[in-house]
PDB file of N, CA and C in Angstrom:
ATOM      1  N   UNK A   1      37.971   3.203 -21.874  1.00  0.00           N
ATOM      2  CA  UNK A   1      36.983   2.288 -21.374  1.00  0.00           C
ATOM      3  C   UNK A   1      35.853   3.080 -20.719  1.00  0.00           C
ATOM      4  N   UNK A   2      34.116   2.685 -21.015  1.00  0.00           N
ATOM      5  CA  UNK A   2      33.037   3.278 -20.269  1.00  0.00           C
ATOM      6  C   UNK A   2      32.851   2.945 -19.307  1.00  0.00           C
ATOM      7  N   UNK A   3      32.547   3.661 -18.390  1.00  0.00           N
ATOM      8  CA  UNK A   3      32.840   2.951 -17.008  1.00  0.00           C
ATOM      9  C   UNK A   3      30.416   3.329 -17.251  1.00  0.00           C
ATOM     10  N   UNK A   4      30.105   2.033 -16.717  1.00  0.00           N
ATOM     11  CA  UNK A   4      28.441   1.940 -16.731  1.00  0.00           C
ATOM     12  C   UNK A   4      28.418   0.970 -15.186  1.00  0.00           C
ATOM     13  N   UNK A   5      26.701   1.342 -14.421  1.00  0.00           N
ATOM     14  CA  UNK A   5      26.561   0.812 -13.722  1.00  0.00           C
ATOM     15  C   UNK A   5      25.527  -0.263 -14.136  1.00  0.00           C
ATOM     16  N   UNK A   6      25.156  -1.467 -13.857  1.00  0.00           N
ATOM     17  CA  UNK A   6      24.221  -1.919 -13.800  1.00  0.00           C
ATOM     18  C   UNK A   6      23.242  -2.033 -13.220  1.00  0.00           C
ATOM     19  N   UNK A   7      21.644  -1.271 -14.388  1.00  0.00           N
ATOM     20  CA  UNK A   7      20.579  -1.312 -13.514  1.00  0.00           C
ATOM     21  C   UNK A   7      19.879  -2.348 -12.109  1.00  0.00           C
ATOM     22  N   UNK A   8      19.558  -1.811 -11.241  1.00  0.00           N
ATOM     23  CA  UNK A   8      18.989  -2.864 -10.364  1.00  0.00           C
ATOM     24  C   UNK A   8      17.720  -3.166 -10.889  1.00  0.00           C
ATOM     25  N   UNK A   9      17.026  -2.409 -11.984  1.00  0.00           N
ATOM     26  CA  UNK A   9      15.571  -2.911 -12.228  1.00  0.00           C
ATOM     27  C   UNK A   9      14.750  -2.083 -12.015  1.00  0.00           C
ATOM     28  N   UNK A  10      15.217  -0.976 -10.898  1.00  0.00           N
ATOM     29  CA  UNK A  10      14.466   0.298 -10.395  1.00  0.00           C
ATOM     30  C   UNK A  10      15.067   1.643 -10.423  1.00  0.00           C
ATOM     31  N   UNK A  11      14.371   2.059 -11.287  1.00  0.00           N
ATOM     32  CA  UNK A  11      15.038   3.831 -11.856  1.00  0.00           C
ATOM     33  C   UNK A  11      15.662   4.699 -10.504  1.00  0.00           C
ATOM     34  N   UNK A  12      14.519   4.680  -9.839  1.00  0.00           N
ATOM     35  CA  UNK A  12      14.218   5.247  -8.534  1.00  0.00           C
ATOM     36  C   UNK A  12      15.267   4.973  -7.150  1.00  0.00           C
ATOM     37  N   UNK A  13      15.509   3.421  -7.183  1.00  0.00           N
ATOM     38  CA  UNK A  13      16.676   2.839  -6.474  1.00  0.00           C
ATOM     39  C   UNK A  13      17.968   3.169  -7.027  1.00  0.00           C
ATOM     40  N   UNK A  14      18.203   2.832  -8.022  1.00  0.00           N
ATOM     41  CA  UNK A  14      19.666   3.254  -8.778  1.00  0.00           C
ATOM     42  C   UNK A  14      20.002   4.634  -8.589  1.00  0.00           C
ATOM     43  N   UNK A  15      18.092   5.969  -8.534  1.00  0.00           N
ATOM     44  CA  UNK A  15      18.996   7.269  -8.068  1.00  0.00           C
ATOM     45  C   UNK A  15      19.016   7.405  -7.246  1.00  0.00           C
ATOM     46  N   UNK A  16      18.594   6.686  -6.035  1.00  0.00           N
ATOM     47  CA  UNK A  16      18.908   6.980  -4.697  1.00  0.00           C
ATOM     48  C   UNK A  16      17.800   7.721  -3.592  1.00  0.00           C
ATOM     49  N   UNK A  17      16.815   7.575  -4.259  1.00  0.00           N
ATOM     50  CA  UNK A  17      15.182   8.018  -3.965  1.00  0.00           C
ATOM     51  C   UNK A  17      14.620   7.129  -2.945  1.00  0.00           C
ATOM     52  N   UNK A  18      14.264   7.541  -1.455  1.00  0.00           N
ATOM     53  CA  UNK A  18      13.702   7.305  -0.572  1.00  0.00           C
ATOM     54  C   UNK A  18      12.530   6.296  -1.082  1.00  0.00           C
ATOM     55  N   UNK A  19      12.093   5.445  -0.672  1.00  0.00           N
ATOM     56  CA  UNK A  19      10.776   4.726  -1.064  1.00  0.00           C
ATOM     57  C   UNK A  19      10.530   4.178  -2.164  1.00  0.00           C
ATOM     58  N   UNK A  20      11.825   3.688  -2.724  1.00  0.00           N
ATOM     59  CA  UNK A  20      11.999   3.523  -4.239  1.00  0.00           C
ATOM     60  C   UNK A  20      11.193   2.462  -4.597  1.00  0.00           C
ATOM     61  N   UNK A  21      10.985   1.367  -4.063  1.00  0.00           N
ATOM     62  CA  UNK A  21       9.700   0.538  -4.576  1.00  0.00           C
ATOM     63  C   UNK A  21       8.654   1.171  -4.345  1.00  0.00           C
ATOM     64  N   UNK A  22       7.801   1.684  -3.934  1.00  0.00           N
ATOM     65  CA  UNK A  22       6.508   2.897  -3.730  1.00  0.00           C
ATOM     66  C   UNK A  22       6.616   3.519  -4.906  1.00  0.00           C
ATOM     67  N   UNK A  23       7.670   4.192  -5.213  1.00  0.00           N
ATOM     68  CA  UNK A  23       7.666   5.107  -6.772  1.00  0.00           C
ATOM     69  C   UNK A  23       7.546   4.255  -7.723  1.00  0.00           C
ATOM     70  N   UNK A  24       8.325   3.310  -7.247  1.00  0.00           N
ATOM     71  CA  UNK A  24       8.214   2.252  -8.675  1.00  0.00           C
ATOM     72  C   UNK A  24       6.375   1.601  -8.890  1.00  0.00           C
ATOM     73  N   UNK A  25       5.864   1.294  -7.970  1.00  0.00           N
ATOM     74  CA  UNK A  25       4.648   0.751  -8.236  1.00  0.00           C
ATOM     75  C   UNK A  25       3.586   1.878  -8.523  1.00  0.00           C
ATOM     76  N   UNK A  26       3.794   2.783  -8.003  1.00  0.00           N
ATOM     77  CA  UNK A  26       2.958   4.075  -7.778  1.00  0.00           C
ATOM     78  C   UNK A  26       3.235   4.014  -9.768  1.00  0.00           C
ATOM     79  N   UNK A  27       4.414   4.572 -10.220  1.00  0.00           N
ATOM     80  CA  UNK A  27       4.732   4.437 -12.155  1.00  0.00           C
ATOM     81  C   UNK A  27       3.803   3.480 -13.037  1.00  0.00           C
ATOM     82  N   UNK A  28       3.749   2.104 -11.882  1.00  0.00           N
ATOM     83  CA  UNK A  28       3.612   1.275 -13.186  1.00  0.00           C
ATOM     84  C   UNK A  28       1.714   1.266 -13.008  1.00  0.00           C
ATOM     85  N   UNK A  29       1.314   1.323 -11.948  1.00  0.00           N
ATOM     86  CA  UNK A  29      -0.006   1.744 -11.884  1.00  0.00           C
ATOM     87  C   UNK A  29      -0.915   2.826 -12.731  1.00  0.00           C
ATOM     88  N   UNK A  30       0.254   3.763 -12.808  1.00  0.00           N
ATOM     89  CA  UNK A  30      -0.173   4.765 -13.706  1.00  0.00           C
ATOM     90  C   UNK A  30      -0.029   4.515 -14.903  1.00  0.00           C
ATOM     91  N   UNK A  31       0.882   3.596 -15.770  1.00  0.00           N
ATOM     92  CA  UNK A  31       1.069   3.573 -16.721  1.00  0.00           C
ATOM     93  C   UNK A  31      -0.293   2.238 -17.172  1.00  0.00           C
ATOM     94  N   UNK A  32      -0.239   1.417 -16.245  1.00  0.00           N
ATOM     95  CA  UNK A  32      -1.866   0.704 -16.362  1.00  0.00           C
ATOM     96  C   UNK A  32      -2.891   1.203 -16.358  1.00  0.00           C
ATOM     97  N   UNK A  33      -3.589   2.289 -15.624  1.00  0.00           N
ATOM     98  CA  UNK A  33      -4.107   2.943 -16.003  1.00  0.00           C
ATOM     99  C   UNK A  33      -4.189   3.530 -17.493  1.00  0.00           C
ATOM    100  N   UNK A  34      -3.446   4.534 -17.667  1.00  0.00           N
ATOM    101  CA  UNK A  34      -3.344   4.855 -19.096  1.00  0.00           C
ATOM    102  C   UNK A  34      -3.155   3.749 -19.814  1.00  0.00           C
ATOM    103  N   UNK A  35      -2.922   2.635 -20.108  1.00  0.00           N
ATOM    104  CA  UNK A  35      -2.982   1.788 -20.896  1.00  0.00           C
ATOM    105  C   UNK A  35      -4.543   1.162 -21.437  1.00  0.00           C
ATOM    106  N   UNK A  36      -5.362   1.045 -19.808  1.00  0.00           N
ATOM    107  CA  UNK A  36      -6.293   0.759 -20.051  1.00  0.00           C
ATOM    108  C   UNK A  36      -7.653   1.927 -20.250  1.00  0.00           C
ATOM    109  N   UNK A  37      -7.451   3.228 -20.194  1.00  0.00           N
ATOM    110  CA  UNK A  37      -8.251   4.152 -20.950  1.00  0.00           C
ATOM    111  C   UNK A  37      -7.941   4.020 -22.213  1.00  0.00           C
ATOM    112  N   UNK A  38      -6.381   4.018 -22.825  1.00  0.00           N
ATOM    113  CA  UNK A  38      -6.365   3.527 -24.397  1.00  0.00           C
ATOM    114  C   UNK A  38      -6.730   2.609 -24.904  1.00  0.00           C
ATOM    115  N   UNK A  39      -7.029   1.260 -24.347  1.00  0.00           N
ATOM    116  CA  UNK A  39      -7.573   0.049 -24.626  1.00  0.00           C
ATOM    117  C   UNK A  39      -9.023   0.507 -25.144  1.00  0.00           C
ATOM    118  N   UNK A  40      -9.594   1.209 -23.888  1.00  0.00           N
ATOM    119  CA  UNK A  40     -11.175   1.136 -24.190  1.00  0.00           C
ATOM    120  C   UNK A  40     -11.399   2.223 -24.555  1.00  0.00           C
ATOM    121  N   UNK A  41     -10.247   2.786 -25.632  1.00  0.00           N
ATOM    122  CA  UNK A  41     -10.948   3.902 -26.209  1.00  0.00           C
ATOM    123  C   UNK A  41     -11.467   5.534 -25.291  1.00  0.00           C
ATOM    124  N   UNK A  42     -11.113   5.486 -24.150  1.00  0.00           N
ATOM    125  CA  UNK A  42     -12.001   6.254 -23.151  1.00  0.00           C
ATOM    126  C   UNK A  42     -11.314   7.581 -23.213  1.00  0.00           C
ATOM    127  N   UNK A  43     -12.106   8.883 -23.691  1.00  0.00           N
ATOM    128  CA  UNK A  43     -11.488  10.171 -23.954  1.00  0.00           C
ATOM    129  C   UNK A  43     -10.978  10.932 -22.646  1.00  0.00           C
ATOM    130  N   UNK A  44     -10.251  11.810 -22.567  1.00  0.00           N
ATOM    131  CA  UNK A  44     -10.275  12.948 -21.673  1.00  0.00           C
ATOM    132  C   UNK A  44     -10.980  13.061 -20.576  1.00  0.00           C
ATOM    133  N   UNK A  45     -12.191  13.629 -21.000  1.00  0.00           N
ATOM    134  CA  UNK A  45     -13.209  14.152 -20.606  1.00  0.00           C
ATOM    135  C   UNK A  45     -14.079  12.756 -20.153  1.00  0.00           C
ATOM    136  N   UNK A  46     -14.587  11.630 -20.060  1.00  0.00           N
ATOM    137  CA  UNK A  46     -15.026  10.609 -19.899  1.00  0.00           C
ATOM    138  C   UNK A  46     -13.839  10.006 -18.903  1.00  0.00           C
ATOM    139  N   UNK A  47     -13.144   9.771 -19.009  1.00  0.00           N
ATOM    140  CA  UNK A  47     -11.611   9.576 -17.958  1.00  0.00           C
ATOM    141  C   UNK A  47     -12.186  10.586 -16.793  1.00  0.00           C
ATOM    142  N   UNK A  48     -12.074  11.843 -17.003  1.00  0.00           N
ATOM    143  CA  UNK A  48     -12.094  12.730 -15.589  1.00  0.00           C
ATOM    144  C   UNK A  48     -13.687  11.992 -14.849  1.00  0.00           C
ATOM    145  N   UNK A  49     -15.084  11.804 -15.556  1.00  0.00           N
ATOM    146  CA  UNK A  49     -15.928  11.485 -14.962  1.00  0.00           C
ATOM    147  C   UNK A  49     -15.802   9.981 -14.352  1.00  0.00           C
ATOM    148  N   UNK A  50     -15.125   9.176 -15.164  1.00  0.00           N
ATOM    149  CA  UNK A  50     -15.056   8.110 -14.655  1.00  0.00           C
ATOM    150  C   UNK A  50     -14.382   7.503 -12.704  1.00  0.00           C
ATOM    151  N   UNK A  51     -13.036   8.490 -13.438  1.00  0.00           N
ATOM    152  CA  UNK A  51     -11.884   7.824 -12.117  1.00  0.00           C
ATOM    153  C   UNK A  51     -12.607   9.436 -11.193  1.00  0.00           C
ATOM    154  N   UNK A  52     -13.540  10.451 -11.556  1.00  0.00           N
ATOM    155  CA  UNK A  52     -13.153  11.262 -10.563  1.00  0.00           C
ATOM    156  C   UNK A  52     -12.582  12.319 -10.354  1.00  0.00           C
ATOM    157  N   UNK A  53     -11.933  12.515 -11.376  1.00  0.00           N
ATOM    158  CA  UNK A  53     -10.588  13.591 -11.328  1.00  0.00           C
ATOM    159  C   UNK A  53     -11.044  14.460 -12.234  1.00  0.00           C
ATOM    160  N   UNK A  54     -10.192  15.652 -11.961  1.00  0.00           N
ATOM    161  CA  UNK A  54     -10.289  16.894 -12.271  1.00  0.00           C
ATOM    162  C   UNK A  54      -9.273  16.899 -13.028  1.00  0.00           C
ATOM    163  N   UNK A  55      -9.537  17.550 -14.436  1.00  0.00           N
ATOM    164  CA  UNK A  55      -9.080  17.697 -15.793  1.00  0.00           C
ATOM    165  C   UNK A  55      -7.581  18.048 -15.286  1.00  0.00           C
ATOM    166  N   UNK A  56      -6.830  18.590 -14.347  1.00  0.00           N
ATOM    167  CA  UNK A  56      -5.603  18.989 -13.866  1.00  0.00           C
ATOM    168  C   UNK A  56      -4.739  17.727 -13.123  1.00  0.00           C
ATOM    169  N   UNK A  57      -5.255  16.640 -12.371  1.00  0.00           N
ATOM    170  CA  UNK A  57      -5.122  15.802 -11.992  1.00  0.00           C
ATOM    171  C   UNK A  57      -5.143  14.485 -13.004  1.00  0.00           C
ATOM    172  N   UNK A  58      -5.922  15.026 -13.787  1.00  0.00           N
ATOM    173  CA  UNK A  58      -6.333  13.605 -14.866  1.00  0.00           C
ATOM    174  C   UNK A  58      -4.654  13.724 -15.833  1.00  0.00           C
ATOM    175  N   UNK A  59      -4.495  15.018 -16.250  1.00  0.00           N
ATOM    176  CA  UNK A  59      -3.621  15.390 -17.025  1.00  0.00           C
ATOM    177  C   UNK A  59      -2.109  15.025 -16.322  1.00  0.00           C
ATOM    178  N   UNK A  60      -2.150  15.421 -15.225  1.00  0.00           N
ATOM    179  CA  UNK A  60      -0.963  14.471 -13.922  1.00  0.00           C
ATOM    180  C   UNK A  60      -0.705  13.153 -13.966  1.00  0.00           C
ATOM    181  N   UNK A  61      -1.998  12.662 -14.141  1.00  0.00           N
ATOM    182  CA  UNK A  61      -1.397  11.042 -14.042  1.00  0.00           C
ATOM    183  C   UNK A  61      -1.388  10.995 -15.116  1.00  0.00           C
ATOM    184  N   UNK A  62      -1.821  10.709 -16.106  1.00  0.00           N
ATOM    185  CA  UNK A  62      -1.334  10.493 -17.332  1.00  0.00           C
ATOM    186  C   UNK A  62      -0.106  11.178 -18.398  1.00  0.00           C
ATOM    187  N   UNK A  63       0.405  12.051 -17.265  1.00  0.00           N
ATOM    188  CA  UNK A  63       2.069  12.520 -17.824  1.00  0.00           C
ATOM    189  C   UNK A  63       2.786  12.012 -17.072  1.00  0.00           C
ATOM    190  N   UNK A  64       2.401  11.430 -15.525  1.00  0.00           N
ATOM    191  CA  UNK A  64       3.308  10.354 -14.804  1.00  0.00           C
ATOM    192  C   UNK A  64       3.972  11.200 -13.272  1.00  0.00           C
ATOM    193  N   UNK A  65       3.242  12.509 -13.193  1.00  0.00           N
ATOM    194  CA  UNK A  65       3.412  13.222 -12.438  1.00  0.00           C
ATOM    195  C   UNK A  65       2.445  12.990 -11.640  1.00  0.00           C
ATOM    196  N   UNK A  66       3.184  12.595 -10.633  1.00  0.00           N
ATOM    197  CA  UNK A  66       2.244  11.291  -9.552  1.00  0.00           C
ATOM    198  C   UNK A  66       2.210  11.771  -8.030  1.00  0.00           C
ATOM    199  N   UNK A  67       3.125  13.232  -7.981  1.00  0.00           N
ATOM    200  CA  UNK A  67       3.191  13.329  -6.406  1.00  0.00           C
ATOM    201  C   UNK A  67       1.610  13.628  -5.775  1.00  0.00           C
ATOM    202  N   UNK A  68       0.604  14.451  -6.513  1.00  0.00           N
ATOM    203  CA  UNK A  68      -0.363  14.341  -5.692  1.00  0.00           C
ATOM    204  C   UNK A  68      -1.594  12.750  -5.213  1.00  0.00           C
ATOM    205  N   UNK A  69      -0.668  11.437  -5.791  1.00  0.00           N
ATOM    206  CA  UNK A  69      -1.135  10.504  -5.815  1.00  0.00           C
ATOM    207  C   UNK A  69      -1.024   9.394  -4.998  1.00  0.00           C
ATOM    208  N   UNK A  70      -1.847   8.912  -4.323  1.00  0.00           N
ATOM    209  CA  UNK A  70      -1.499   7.651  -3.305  1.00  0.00           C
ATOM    210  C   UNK A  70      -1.985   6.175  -3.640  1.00  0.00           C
ATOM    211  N   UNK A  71      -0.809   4.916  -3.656  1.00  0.00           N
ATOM    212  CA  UNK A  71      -1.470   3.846  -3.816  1.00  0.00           C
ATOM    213  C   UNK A  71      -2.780   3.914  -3.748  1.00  0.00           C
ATOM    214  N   UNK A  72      -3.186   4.133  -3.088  1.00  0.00           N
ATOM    215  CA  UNK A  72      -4.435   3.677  -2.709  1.00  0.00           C
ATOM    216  C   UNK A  72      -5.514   4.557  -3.626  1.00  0.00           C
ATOM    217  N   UNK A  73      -5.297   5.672  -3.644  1.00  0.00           N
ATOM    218  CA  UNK A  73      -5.972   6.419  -4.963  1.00  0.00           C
ATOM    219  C   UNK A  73      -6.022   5.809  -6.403  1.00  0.00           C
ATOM    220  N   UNK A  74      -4.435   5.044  -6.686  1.00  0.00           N
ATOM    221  CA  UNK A  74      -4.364   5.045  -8.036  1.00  0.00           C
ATOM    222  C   UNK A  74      -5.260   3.206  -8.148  1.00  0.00           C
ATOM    223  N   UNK A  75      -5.263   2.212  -6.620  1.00  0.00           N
ATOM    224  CA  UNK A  75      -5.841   1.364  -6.656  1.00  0.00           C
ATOM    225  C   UNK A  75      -7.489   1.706  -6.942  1.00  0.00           C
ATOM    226  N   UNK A  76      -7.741   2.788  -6.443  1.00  0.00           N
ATOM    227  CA  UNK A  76      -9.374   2.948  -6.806  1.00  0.00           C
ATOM    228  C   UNK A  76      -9.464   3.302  -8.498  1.00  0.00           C
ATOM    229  N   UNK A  77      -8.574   4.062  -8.658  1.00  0.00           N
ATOM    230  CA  UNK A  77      -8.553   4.565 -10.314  1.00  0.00           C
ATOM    231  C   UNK A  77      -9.075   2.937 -11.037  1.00  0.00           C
ATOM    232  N   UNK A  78      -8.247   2.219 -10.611  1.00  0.00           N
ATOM    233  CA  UNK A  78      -8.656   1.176 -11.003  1.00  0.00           C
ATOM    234  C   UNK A  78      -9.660  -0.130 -11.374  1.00  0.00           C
ATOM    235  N   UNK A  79     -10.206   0.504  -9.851  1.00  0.00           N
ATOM    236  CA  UNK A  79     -11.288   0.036  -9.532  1.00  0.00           C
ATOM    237  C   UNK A  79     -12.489   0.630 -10.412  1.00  0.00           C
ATOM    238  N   UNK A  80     -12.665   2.260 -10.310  1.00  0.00           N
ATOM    239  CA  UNK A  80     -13.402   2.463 -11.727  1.00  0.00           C
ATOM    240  C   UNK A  80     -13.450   1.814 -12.949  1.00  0.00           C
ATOM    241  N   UNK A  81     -12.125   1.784 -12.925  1.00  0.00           N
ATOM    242  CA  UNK A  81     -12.394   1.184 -14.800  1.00  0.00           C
ATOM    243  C   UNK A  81     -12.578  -0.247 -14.685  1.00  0.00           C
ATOM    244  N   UNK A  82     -13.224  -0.990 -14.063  1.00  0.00           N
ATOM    245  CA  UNK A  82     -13.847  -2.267 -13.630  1.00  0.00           C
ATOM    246  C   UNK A  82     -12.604  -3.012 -13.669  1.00  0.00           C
ATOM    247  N   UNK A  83     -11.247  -3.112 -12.319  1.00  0.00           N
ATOM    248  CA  UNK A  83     -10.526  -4.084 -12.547  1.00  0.00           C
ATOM    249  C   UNK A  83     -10.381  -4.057 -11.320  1.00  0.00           C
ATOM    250  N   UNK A  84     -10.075  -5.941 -10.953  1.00  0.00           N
ATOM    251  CA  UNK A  84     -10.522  -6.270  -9.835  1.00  0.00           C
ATOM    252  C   UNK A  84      -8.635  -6.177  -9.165  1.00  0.00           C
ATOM    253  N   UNK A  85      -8.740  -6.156  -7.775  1.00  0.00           N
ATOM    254  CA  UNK A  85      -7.364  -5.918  -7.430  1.00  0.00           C
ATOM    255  C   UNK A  85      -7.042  -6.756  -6.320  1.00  0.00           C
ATOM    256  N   UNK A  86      -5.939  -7.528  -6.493  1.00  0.00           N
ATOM    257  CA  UNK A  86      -5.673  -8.559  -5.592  1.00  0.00           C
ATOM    258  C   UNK A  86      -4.520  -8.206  -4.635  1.00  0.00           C
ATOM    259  N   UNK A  87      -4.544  -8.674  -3.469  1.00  0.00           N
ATOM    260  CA  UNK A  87      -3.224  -7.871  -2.642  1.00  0.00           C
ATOM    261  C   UNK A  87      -2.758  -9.269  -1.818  1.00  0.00           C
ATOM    262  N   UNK A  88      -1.423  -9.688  -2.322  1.00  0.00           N
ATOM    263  CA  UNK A  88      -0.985 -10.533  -1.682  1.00  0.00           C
ATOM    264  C   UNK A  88      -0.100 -10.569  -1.021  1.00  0.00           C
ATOM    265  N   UNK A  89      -0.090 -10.579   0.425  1.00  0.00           N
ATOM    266  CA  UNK A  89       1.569 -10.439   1.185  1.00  0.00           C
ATOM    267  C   UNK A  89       1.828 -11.507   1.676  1.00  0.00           C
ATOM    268  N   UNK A  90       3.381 -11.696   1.471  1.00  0.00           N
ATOM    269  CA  UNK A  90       4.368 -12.653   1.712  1.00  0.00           C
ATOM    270  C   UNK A  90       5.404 -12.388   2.338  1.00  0.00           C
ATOM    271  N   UNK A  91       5.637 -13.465   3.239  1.00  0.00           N
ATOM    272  CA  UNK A  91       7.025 -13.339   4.673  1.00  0.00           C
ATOM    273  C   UNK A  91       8.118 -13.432   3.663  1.00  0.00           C
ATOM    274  N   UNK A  92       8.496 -12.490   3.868  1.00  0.00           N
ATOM    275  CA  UNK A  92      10.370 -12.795   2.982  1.00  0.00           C
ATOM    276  C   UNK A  92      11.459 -12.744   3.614  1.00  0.00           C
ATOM    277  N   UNK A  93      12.151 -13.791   4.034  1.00  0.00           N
ATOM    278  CA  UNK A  93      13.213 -13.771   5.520  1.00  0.00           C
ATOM    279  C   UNK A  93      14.119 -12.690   4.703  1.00  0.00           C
ATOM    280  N   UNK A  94      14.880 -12.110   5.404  1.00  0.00           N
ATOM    281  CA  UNK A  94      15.871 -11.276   4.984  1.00  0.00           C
ATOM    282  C   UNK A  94      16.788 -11.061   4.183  1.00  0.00           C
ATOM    283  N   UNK A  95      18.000 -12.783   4.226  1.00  0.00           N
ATOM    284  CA  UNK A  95      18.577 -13.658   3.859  1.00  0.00           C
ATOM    285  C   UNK A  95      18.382 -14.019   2.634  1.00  0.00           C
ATOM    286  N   UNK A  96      17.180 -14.465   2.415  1.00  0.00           N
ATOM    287  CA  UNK A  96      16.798 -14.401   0.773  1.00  0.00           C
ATOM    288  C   UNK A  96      16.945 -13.803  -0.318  1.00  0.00           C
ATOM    289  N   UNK A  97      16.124 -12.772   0.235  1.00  0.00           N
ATOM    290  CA  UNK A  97      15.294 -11.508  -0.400  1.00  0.00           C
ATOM    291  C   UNK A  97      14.621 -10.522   0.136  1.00  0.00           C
ATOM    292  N   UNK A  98      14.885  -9.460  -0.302  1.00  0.00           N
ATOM    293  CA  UNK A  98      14.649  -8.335   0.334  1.00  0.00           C
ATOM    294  C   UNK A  98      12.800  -8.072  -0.114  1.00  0.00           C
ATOM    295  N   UNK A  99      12.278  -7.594   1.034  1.00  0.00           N
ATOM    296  CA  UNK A  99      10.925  -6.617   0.804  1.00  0.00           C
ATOM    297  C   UNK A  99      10.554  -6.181  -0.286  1.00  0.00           C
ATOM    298  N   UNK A 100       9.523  -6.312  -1.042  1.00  0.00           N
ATOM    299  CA  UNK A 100       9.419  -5.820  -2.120  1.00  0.00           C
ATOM    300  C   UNK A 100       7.722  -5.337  -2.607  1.00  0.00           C
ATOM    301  N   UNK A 101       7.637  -4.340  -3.370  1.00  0.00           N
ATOM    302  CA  UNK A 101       6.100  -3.815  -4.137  1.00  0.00           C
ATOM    303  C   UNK A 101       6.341  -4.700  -5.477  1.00  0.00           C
ATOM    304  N   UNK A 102       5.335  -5.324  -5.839  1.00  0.00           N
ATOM    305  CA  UNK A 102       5.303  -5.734  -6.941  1.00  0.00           C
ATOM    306  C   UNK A 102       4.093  -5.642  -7.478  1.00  0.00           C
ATOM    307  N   UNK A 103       4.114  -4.997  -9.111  1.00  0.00           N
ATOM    308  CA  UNK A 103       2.770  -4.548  -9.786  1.00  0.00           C
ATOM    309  C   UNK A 103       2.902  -5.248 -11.153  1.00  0.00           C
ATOM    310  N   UNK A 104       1.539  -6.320 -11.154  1.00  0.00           N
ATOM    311  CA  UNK A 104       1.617  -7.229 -11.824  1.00  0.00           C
ATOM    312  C   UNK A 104       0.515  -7.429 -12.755  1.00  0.00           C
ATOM    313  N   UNK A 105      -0.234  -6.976 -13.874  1.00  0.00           N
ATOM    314  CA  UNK A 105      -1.352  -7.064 -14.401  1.00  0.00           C
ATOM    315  C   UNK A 105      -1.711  -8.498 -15.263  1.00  0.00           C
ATOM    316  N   UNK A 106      -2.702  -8.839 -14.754  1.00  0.00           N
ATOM    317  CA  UNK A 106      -2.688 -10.272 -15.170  1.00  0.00           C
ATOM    318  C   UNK A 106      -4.459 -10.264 -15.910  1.00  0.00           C
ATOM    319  N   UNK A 107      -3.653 -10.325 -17.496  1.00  0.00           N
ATOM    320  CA  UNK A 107      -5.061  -9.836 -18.502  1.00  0.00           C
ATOM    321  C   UNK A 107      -5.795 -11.181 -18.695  1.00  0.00           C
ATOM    322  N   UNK A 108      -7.538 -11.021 -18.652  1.00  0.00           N
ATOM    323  CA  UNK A 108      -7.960 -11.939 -18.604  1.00  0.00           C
ATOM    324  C   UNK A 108      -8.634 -12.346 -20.232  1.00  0.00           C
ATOM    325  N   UNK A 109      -8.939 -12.969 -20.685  1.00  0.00           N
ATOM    326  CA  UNK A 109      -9.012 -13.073 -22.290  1.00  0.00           C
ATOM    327  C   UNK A 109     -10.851 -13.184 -22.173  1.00  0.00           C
TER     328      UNK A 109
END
């Protein structure tokens, strides 16, 4: 018999990683990002002028190697590539549900 655990949903939580929702949103930010330079076509080199970054950093986030990166950096990344960013916080009694980052892209047609 395999003995398997079941994911909680978060890579980062399951290994036991300090701040594991932070890593987790910090991932999926980046992976929006890169999603949306592939959308619009936007090269390399046009990416670094856009968000800012230096061809070494540009190459970081877009391999997902994120430690030199802060919410709040990867929220401006965003902000370059013209997307608007909404921040909503909510009381979550304890009892319920636990605290949570949630990264949610909501495409507009």
């Amino acid at each position: 018999m395999l003995d398997y655990t079941i994911s909680s949903g978060n890579i980062f939580e399951d290994l036991g990683f300090l701040n594991a929702e932070e890593k987790l949103a910090k991932v999926k930010l980046a992976s929006l990002i890169a999603d949306i330079l592939e959308q619009k076509q936007i090269t390399p080199n046009e990416a670094e002028q856009i968000l800012g970054l230096e061809a070494e950093k540009m190459t970081n986030l877009t391999n997902g190697i994120l430690k030199d990166f802060t919410m709040e950096s990867l929220l401006f990344c965003l902000i370059r590539l013209g997307q608007g960013i909404e921040i909503i916080v909510t009381n979550k009694h304890q009892e319920k549900s636990d605290a949570k980052i949630n990264v949610v892209y909501q495409k507009t047609a």
